[in-house]
Every structure is written in C-alpha cells, then in structure tokens.
C-alpha atoms as a PDB file:
ATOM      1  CA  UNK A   1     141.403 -13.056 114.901  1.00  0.00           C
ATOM      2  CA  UNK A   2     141.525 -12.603 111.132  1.00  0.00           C
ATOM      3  CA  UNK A   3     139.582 -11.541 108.611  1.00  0.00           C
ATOM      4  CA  UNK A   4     139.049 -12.657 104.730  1.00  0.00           C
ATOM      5  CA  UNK A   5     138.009 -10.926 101.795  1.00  0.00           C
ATOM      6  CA  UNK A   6     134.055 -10.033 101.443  1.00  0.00           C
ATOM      7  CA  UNK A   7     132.834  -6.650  99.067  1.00  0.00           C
ATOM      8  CA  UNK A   8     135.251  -3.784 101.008  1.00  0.00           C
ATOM      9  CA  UNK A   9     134.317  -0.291 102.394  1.00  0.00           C
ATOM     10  CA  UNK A  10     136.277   2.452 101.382  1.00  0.00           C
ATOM     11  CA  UNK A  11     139.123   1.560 104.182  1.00  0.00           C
ATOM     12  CA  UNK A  12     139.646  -1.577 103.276  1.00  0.00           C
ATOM     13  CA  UNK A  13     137.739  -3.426 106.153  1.00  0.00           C
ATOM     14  CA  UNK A  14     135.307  -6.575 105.468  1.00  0.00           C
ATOM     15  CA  UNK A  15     131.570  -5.218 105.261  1.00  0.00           C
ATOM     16  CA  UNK A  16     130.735  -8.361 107.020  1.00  0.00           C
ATOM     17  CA  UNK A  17     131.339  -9.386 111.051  1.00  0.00           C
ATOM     18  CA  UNK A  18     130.752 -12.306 113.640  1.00  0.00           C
ATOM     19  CA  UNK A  19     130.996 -11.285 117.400  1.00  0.00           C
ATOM     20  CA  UNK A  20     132.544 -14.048 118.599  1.00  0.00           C
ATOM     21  CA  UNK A  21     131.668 -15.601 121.777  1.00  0.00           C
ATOM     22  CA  UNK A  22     132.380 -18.410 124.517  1.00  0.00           C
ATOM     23  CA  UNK A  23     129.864 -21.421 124.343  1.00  0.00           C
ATOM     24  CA  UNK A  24     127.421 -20.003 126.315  1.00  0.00           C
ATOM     25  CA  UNK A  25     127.750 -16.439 125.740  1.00  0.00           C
ATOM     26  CA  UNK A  26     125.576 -13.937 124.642  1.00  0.00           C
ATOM     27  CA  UNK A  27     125.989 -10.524 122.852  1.00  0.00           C
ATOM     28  CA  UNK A  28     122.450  -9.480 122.388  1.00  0.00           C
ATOM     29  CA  UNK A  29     123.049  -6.278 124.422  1.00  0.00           C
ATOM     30  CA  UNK A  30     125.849  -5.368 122.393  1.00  0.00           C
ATOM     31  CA  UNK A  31     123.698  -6.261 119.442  1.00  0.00           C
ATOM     32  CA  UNK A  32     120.592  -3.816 121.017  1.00  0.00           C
ATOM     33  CA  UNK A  33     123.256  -1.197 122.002  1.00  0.00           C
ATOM     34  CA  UNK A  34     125.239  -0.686 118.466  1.00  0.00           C
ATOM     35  CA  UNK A  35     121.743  -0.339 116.995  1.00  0.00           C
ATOM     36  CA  UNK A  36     120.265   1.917 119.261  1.00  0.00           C
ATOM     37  CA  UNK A  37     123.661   4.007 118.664  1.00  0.00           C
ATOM     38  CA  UNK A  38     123.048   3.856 115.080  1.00  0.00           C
ATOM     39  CA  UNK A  39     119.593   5.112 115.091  1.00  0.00           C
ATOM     40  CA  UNK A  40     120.019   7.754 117.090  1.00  0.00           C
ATOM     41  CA  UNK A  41     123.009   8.958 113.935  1.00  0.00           C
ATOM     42  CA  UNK A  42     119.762   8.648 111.923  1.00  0.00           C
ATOM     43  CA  UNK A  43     121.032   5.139 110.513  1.00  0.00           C
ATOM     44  CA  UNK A  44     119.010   2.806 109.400  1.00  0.00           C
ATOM     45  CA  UNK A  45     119.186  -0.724 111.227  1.00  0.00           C
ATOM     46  CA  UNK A  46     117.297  -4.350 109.896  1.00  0.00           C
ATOM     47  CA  UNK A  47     117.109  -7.641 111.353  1.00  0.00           C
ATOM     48  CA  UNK A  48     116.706  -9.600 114.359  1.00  0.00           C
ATOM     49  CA  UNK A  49     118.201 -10.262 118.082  1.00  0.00           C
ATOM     50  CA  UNK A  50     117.137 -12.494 120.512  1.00  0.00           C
ATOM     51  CA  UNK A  51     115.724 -12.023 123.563  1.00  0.00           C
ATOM     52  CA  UNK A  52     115.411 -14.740 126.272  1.00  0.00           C
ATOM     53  CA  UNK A  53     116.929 -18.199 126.108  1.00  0.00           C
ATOM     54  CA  UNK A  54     115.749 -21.857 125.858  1.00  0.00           C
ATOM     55  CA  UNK A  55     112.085 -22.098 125.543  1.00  0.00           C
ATOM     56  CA  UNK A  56     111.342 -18.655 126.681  1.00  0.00           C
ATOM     57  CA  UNK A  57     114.163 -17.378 123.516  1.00  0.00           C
ATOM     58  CA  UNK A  58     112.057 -15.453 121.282  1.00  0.00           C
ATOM     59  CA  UNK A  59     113.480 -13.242 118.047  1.00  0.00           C
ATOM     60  CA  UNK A  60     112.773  -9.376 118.421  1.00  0.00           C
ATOM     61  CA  UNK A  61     112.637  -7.236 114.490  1.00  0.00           C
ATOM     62  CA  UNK A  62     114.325  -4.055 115.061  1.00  0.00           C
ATOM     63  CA  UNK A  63     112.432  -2.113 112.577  1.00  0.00           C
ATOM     64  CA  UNK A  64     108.914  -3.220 114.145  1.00  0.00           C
ATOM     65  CA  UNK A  65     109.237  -4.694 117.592  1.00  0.00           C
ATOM     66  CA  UNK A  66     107.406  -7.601 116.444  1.00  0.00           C
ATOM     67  CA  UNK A  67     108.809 -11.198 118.020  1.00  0.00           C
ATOM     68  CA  UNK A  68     109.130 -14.548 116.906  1.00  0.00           C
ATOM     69  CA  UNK A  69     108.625 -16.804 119.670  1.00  0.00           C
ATOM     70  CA  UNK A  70     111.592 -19.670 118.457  1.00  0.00           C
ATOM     71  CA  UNK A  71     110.484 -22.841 120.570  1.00  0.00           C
ATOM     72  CA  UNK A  72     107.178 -24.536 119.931  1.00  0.00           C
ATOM     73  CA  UNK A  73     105.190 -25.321 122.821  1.00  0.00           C
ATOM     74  CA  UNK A  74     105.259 -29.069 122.702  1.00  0.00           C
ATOM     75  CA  UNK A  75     104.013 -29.660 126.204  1.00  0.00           C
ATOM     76  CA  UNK A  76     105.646 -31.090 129.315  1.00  0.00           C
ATOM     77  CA  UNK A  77     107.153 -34.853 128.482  1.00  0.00           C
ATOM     78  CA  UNK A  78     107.550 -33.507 124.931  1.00  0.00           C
ATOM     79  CA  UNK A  79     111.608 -32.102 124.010  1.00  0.00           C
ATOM     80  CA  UNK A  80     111.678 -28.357 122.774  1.00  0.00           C
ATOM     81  CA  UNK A  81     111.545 -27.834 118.880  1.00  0.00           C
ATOM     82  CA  UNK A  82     111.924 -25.116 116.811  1.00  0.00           C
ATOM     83  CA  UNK A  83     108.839 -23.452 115.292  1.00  0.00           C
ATOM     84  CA  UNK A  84     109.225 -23.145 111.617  1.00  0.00           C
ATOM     85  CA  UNK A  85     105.990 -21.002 111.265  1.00  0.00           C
ATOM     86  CA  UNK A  86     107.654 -18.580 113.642  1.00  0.00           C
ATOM     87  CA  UNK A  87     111.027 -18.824 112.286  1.00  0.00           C
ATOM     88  CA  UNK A  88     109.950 -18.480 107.988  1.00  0.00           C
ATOM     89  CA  UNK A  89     108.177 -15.255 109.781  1.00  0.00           C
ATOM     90  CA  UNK A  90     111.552 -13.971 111.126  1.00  0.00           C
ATOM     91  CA  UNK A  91     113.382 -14.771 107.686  1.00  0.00           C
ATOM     92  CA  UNK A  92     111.125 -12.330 106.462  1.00  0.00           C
ATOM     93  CA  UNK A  93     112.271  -9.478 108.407  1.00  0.00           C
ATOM     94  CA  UNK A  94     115.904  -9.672 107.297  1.00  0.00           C
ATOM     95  CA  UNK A  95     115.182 -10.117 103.775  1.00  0.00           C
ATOM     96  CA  UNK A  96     112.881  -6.744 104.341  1.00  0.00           C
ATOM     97  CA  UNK A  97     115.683  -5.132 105.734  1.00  0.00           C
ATOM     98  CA  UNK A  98     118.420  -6.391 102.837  1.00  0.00           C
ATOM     99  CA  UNK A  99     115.096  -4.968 100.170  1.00  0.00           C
ATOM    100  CA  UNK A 100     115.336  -1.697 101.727  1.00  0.00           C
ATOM    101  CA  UNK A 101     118.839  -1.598 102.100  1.00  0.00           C
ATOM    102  CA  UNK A 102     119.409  -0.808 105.260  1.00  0.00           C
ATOM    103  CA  UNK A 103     122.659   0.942 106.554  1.00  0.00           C
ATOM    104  CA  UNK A 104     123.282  -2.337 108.870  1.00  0.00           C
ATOM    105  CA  UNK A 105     121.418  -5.641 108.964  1.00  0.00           C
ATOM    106  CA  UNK A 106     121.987  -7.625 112.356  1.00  0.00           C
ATOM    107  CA  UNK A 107     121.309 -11.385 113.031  1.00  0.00           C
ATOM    108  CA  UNK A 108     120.939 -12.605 115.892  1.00  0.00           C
ATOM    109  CA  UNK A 109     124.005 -15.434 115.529  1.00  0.00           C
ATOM    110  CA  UNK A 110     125.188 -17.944 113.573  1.00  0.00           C
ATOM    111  CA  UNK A 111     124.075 -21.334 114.925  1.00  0.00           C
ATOM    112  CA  UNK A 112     123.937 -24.837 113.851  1.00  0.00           C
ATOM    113  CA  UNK A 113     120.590 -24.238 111.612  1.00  0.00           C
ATOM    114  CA  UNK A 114     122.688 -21.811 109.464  1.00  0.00           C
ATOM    115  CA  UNK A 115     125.552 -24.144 109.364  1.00  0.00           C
ATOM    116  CA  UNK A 116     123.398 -26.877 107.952  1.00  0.00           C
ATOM    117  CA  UNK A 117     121.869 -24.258 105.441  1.00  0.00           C
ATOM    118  CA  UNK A 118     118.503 -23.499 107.384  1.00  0.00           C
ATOM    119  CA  UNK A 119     117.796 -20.545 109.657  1.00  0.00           C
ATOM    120  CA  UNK A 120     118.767 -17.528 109.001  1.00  0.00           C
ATOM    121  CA  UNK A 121     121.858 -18.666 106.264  1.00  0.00           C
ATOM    122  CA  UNK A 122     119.859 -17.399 103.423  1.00  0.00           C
ATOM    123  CA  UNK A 123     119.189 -14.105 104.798  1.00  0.00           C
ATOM    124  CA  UNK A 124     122.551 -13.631 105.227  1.00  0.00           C
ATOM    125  CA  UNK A 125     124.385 -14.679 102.519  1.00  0.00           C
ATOM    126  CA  UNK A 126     121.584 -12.566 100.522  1.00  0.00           C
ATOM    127  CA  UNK A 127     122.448  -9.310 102.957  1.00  0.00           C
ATOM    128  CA  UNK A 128     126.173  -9.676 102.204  1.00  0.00           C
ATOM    129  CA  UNK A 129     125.924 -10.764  98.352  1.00  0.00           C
ATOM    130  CA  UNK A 130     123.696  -6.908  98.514  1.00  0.00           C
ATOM    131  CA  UNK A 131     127.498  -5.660  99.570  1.00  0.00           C
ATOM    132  CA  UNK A 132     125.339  -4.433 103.444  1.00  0.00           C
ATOM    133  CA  UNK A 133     127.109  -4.317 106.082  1.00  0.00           C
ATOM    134  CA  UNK A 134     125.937  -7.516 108.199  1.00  0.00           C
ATOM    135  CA  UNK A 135     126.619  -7.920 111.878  1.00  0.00           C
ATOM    136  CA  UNK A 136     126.264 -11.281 113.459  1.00  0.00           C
ATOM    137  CA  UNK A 137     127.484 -13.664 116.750  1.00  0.00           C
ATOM    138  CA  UNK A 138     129.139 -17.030 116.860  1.00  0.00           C
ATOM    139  CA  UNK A 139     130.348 -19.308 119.358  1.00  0.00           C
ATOM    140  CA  UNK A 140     133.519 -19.955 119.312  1.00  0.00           C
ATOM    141  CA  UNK A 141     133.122 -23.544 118.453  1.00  0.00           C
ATOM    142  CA  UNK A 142     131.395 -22.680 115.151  1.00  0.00           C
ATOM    143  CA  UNK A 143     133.397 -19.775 114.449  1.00  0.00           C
ATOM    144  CA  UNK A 144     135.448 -21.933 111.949  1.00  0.00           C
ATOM    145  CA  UNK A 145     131.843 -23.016 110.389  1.00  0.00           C
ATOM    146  CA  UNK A 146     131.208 -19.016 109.784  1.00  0.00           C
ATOM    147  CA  UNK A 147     134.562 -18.516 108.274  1.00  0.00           C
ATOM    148  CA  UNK A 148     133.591 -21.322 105.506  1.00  0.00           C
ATOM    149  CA  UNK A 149     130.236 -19.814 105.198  1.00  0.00           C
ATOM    150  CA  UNK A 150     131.698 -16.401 104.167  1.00  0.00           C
ATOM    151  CA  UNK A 151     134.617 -17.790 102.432  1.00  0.00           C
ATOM    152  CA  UNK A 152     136.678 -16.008 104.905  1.00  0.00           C
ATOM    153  CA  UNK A 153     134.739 -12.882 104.114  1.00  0.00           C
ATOM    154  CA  UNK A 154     134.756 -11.496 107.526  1.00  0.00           C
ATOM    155  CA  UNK A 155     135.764  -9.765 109.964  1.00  0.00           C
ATOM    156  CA  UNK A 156     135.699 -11.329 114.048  1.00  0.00           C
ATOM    157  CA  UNK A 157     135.280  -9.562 116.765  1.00  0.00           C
ATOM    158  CA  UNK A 158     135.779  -9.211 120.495  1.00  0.00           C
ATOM    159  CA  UNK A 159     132.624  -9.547 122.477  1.00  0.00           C
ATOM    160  CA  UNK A 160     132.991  -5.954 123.180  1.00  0.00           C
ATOM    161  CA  UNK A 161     130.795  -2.973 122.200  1.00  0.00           C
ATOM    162  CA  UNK A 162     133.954  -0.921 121.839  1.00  0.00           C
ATOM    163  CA  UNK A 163     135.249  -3.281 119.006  1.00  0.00           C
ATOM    164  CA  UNK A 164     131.776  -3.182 116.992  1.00  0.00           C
ATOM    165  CA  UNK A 165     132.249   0.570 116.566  1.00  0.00           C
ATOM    166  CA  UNK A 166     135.738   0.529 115.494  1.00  0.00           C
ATOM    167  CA  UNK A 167     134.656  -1.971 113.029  1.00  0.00           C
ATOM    168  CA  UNK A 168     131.951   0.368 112.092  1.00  0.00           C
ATOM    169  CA  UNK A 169     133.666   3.615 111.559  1.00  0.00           C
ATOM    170  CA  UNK A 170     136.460   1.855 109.685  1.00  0.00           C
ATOM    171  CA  UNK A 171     133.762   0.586 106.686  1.00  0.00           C
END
C-alpha cells in the first residue's frame, strides 16, 4: 500500500486515509469504533457512516445522530435510486464539520458518485484542502480512482481498527 503527498502532520504521515476494502466489504464499525475512541480523548469527530445496506442503507451524522435515508422509495416494479434531497442534506453535515474544524472528519466511502464528482467528493476535497485529517473507505476496485482524486495524497489502510490508530497517532 502506498501513500502520496497531501498537507503532512508533524511525523511526516498523509493527513488524509482510505480504508481499503474487498468489493463487498464494509468498515462502518471500524469507522463507529475509531470515533467513539476519539470522543471519549475529548476529540472532536464530523461526518457521516452508513448504516444498513441497499435500500434499507441510510447515512448516520456523528455530531447529531440525525440520518439520511440514501435510497428513494420508488415502489415495487420501480429500480432503487438515490435521493438527492436526502443526500444535499448529508453534504451538509461534512461541510459543518470541515467549518468547525473538527479534529477528524469521516466519510462514509468513496464510491462511484464521488468518482464522477457527485456525492460526497466536494466535501472531501474541501475537508482535506482545510489540511483535517479525513478518514474514508474504498473498494478495492476504486482504490486507484481515490488515489487520482487525492493526487496520491493519501494514506491506505488495512481494514483493521488497529491500523486506523497507528495512522492516527503518527499525524
């Protein structure tokens, strides 16, 4: 796994990071897990995780609790689309979090809508152009789409809750 060069902490190490993950993997506990650690060091942690998957996937703010159902509700014979409503509503909760500055932003993953410049790629790019730390997932099939993204501005990851902490304590 290698890294690229993004705004570095005082060691050295890339602010930014991508868990990444088989095809059908999931970190989201990880994701819960770090942040919970962090708060309870009195950190302060931004952004969004997912909970669920397919139509019942729904994005959770970790400042507020609130959620962002992603799928709309299109009916039976209908195919599952994202809401846009729901998901404008979630960009808002990491661009809070990059306002206020928080000690680590987190985003749910890096998908195909970010590759393509939608989503959550905004939000993002705006939390690691702040110099925040920014803590994401990515398949391993788009991890080469997340390197471009950053430039090669990050750091990846294990899927392994062991590996986001020695990432942390090394910024």
């Amino acid at each position: 796994m290698g890294s690229g060069e993004h705004r570095k902490g005082g060691s050295g190490i890339w602010r930014a990071a991508a868990i990444v993950l088989p095809v059908h993997g999931s970190a989201q506990d990880i994701l819960s897990q770090f942040a919970e650690e962090l708060r309870g060091l009195g950190k302060t942690v931004g952004g969004l995780i997912q909970r669920g998957l397919k139509e019942e996937a729904e994005l959770v703010a970790l400042d507020t609790g609130e959620s962002f159902p992603l799928m709309q509700k299109l009916g039976n014979s209908a195919c599952c689309a994202i809401d846009n409503q729901e998901m404008a509503s979630a960009c808002m909760v990491v661009r809070r979090a990059v306002e206020h500055a928080c000690d680590l932003v987190i985003v749910n993953k890096f998908g195909h809508m970010e590759i393509d410049g939608d989503g959550l790629a905004d939000e993002m790019m705006a939390a690691m152009a702040a110099g925040l730390p920014l803590l994401t997932t990515v398949t391993e099939n788009r991890a080469a789409a997340w390197q471009s993204f950053t430039g090669g501005m990050t750091q990846l990851l294990p899927p392994d809750l062991e590996a986001v902490r020695h990432w942390w304590r090394s910024l």
